[in-house]
N, C-alpha and C. Protein backbone atom coordinates (compact mmCIF):
# COMPACT_ATOMS: atom_id res chain seq x y z
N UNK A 1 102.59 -50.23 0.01
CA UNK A 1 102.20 -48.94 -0.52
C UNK A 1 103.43 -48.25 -1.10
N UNK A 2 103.30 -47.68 -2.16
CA UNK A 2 104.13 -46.45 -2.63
C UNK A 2 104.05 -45.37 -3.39
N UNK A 3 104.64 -44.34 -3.09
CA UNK A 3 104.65 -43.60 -3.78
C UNK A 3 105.78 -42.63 -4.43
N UNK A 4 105.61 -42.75 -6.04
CA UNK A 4 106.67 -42.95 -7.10
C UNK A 4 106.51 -41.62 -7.89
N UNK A 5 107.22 -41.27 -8.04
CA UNK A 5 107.54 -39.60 -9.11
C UNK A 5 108.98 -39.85 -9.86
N UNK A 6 108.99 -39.05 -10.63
CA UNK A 6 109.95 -39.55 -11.64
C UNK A 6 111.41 -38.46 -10.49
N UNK A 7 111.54 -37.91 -9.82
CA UNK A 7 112.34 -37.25 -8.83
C UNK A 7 112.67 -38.25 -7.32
N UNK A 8 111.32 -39.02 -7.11
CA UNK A 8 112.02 -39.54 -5.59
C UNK A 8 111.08 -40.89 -5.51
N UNK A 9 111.02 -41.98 -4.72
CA UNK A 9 109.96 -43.09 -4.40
C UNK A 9 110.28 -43.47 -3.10
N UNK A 10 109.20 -43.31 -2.39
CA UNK A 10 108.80 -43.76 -0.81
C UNK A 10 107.72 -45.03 -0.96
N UNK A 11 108.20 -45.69 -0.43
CA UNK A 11 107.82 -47.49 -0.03
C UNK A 11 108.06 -48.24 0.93
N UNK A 12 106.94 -49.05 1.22
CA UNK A 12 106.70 -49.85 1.99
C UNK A 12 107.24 -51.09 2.08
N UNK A 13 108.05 -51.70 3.28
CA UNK A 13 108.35 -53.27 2.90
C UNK A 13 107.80 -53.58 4.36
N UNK A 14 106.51 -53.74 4.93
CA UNK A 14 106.40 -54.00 6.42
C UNK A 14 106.73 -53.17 7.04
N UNK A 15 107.38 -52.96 8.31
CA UNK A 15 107.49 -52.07 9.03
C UNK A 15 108.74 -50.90 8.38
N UNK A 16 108.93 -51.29 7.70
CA UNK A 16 110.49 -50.43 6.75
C UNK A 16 110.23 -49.67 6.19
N UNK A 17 110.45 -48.76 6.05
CA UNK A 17 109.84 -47.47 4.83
C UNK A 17 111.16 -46.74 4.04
N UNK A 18 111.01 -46.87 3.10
CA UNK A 18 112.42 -47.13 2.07
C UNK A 18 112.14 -45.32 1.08
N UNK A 19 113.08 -44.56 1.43
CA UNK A 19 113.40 -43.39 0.59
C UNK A 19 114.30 -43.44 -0.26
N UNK A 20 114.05 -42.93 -1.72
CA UNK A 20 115.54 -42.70 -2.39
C UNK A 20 114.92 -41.68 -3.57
N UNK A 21 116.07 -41.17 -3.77
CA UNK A 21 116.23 -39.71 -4.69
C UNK A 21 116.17 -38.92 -4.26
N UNK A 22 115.18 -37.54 -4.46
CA UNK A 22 115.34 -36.20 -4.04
C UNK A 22 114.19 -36.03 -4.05
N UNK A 23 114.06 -35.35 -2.28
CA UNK A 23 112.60 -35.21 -1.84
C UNK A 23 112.80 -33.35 -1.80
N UNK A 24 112.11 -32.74 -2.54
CA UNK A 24 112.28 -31.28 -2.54
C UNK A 24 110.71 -30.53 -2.57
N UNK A 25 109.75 -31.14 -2.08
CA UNK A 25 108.76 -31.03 -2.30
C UNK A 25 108.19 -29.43 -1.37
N UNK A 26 107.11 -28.29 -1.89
CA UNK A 26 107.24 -27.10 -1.27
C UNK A 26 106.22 -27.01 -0.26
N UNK A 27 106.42 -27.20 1.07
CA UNK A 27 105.86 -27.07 2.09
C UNK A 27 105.18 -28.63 3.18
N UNK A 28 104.62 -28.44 3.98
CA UNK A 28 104.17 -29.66 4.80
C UNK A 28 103.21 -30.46 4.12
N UNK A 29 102.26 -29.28 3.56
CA UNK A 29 100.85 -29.86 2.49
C UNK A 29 100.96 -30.82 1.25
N UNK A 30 102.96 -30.60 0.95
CA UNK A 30 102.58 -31.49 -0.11
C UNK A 30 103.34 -32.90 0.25
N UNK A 31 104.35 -32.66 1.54
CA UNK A 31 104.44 -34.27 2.30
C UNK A 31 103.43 -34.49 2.85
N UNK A 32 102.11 -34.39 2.70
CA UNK A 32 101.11 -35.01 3.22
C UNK A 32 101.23 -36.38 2.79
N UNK A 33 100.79 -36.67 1.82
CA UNK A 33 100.49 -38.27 1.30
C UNK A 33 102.05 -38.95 1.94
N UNK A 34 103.21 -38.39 1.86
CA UNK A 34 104.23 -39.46 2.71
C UNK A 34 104.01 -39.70 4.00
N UNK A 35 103.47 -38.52 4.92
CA UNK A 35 103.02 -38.88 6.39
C UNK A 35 102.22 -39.59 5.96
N UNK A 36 100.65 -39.67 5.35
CA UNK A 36 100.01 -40.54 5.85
C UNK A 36 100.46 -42.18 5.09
N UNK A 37 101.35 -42.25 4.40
CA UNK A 37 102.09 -43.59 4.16
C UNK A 37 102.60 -44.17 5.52
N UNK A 38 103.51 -43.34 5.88
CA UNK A 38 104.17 -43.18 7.11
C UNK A 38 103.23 -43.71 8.38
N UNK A 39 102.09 -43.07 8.78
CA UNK A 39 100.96 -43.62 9.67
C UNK A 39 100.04 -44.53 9.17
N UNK A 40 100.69 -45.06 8.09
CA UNK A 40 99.98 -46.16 7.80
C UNK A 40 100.47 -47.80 8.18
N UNK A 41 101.89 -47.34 8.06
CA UNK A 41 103.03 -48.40 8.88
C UNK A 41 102.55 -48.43 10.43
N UNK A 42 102.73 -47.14 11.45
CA UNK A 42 102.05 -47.20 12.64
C UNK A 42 100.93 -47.69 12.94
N UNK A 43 99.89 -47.67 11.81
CA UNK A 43 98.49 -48.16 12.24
C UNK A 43 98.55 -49.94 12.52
N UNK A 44 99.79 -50.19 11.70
CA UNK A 44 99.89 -51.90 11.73
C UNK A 44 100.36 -52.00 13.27
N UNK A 45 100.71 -50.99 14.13
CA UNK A 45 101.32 -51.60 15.69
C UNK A 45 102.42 -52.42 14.95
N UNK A 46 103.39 -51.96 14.85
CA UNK A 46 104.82 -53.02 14.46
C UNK A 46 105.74 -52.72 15.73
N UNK A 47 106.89 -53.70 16.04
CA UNK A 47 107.66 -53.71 17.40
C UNK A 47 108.49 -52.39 17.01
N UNK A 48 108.99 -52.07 15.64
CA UNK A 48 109.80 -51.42 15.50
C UNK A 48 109.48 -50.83 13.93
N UNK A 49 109.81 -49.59 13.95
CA UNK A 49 109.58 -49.11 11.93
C UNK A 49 111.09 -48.65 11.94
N UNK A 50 111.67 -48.90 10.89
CA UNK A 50 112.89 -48.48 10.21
C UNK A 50 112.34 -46.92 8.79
N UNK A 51 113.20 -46.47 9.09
CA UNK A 51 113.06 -45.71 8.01
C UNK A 51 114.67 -45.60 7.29
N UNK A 52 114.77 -46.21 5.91
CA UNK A 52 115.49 -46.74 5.60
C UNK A 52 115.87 -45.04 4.43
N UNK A 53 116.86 -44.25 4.96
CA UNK A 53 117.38 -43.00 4.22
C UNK A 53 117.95 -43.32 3.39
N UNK A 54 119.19 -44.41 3.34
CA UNK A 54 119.84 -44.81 2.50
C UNK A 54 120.58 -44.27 1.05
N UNK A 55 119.22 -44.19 0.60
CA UNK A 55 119.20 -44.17 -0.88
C UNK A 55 118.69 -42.96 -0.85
N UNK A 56 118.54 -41.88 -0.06
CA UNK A 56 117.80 -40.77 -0.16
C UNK A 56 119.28 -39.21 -0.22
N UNK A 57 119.15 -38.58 -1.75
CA UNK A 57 120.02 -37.84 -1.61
C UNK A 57 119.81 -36.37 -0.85
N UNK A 58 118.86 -36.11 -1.43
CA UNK A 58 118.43 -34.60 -0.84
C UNK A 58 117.02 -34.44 -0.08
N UNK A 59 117.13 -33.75 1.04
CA UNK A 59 116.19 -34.05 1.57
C UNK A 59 115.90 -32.05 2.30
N UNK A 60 114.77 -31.67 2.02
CA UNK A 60 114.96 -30.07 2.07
C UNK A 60 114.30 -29.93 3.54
N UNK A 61 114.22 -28.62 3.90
CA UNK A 61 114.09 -28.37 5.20
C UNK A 61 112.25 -28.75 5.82
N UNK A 62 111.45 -29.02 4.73
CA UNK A 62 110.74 -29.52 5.24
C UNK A 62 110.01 -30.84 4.96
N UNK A 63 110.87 -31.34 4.58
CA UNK A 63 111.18 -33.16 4.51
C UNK A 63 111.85 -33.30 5.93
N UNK A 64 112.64 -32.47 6.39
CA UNK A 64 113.45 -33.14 7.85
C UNK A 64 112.28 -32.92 9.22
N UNK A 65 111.21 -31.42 8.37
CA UNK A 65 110.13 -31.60 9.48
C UNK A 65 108.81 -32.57 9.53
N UNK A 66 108.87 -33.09 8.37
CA UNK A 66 108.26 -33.85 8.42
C UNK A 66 108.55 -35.41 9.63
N UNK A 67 109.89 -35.67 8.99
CA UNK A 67 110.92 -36.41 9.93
C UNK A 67 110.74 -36.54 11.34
N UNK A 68 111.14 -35.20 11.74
CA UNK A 68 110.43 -34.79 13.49
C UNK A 68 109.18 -34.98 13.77
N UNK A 69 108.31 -34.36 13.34
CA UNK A 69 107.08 -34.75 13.80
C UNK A 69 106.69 -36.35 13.62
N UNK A 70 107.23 -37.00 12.45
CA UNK A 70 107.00 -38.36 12.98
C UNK A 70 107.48 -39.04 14.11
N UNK A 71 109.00 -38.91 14.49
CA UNK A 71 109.73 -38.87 15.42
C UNK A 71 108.88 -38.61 16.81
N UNK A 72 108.38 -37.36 17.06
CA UNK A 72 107.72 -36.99 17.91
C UNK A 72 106.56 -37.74 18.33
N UNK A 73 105.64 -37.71 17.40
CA UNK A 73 105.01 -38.91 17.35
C UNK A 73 105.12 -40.15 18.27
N UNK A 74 106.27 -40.55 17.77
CA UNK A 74 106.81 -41.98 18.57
C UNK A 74 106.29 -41.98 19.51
N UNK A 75 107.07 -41.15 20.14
CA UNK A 75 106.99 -40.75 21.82
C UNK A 75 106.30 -41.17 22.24
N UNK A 76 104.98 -41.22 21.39
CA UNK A 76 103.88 -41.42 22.23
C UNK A 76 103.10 -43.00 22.09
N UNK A 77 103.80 -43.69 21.64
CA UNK A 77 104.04 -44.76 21.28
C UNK A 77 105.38 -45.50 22.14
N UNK A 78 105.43 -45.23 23.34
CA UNK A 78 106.55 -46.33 23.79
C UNK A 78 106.97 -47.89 23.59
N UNK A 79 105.57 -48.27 22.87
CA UNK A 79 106.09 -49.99 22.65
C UNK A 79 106.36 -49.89 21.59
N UNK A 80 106.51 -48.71 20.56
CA UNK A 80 107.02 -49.06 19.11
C UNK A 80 108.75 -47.99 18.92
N UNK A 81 109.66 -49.03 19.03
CA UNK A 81 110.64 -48.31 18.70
C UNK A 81 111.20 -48.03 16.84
N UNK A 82 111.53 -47.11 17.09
CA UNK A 82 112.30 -46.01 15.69
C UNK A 82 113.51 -46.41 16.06
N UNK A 83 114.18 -47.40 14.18
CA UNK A 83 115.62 -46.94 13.71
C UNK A 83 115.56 -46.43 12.37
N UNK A 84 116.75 -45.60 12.05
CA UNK A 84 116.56 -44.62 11.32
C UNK A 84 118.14 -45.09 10.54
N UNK A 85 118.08 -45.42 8.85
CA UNK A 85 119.04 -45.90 8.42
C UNK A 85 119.50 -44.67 7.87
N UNK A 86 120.97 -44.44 7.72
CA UNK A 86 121.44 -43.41 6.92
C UNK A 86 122.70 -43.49 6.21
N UNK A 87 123.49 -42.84 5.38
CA UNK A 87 124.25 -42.96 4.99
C UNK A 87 125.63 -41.79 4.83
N UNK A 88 127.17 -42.15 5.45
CA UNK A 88 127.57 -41.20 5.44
C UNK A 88 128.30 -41.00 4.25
N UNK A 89 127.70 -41.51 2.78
CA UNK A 89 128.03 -41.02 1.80
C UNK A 89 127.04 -39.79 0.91
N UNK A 90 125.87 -39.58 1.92
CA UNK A 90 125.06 -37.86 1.67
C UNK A 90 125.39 -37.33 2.44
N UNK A 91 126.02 -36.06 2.64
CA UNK A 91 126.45 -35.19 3.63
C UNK A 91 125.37 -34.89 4.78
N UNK A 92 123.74 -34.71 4.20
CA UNK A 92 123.22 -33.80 5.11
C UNK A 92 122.69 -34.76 6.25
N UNK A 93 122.70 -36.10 5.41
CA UNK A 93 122.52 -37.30 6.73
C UNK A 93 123.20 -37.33 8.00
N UNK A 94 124.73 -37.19 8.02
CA UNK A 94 125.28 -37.07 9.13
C UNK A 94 125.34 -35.84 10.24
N UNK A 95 124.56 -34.73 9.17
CA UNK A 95 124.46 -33.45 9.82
C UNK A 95 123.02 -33.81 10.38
N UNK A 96 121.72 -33.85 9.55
CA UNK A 96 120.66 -34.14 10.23
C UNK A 96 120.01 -34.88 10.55
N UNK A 97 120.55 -35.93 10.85
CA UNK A 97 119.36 -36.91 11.58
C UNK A 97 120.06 -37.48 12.89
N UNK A 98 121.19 -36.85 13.43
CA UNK A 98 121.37 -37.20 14.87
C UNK A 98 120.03 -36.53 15.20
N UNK A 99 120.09 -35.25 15.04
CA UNK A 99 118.89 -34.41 15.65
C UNK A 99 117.70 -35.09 15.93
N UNK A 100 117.00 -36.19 15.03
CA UNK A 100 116.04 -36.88 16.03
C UNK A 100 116.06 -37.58 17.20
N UNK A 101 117.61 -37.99 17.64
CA UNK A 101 118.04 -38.57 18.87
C UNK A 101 117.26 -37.43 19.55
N UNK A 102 118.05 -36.23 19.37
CA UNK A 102 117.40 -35.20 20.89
C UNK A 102 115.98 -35.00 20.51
N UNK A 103 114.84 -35.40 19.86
CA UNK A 103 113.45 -35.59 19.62
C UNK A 103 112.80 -36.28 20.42
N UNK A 104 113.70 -37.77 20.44
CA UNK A 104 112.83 -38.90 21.10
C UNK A 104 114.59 -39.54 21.26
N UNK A 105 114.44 -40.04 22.56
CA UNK A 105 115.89 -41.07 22.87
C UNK A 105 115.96 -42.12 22.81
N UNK A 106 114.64 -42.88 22.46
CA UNK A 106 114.78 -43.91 21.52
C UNK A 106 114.97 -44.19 20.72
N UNK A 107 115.02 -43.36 19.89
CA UNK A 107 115.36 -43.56 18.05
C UNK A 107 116.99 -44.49 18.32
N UNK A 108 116.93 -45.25 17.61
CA UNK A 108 118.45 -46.50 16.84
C UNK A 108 118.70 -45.56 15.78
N UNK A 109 119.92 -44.97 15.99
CA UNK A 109 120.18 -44.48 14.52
C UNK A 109 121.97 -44.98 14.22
N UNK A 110 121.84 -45.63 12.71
CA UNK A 110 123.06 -46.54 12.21
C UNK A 110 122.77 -45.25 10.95
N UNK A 111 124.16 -44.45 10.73
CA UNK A 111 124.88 -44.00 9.28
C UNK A 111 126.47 -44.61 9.21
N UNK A 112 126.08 -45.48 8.04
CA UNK A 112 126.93 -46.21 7.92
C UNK A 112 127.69 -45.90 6.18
């Protein structure tokens, strides 16, 4: 599955879910269609989902809540563990996404 705008593209490779560009989208209502991409990976029961930031430059304050509540989510899912790829060549990666550690203490998180 994906979904492509000439600003950002969220995709599917199996349990991996691959961000890149600039997610600036205004409010929760309009990351809808990425959550339900997002719980569409969960519906497969995979051992583990990656969410691969990488390539993702900007990400606004409610793209990171979106983030959490998937995160949260987990939780409730103990046989499916969360790693979370990032990069410490976007600044706000190294600032925000420890923060899903204190969400769920399972999350794997590599910014590399």
């Amino acid at each position: 599955m994906e979904i492509k705008t000439a600003d950002y593209n969220v995709w599917t490779e199996g349990a991996v879910i691959h961000y890149e560009g600039t997610l600036r989208l205004s409010g929760t209502d309009a990351y809808q269609p990425i959550l339900e991409l997002m719980q569409g990976v969960l519906a497969e029961k995979p051992e583990t989902v990656v969410l691969d930031l990488t390539q993702l430059e900007f990400l606004n304050s409610s793209g990171i809540n979106l983030l959490a509540k998937f995160t949260i989510e987990l939780r409730k899912l103990p046989d499916v563990k969360l790693k979370v790829l990032g990069s410490t060549r976007i600044p706000w990666q190294s600032k925000s996404l420890p923060n899903l550690q204190k969400l769920h203490k399972g999350v794997e998180l590599s910014i590399t």
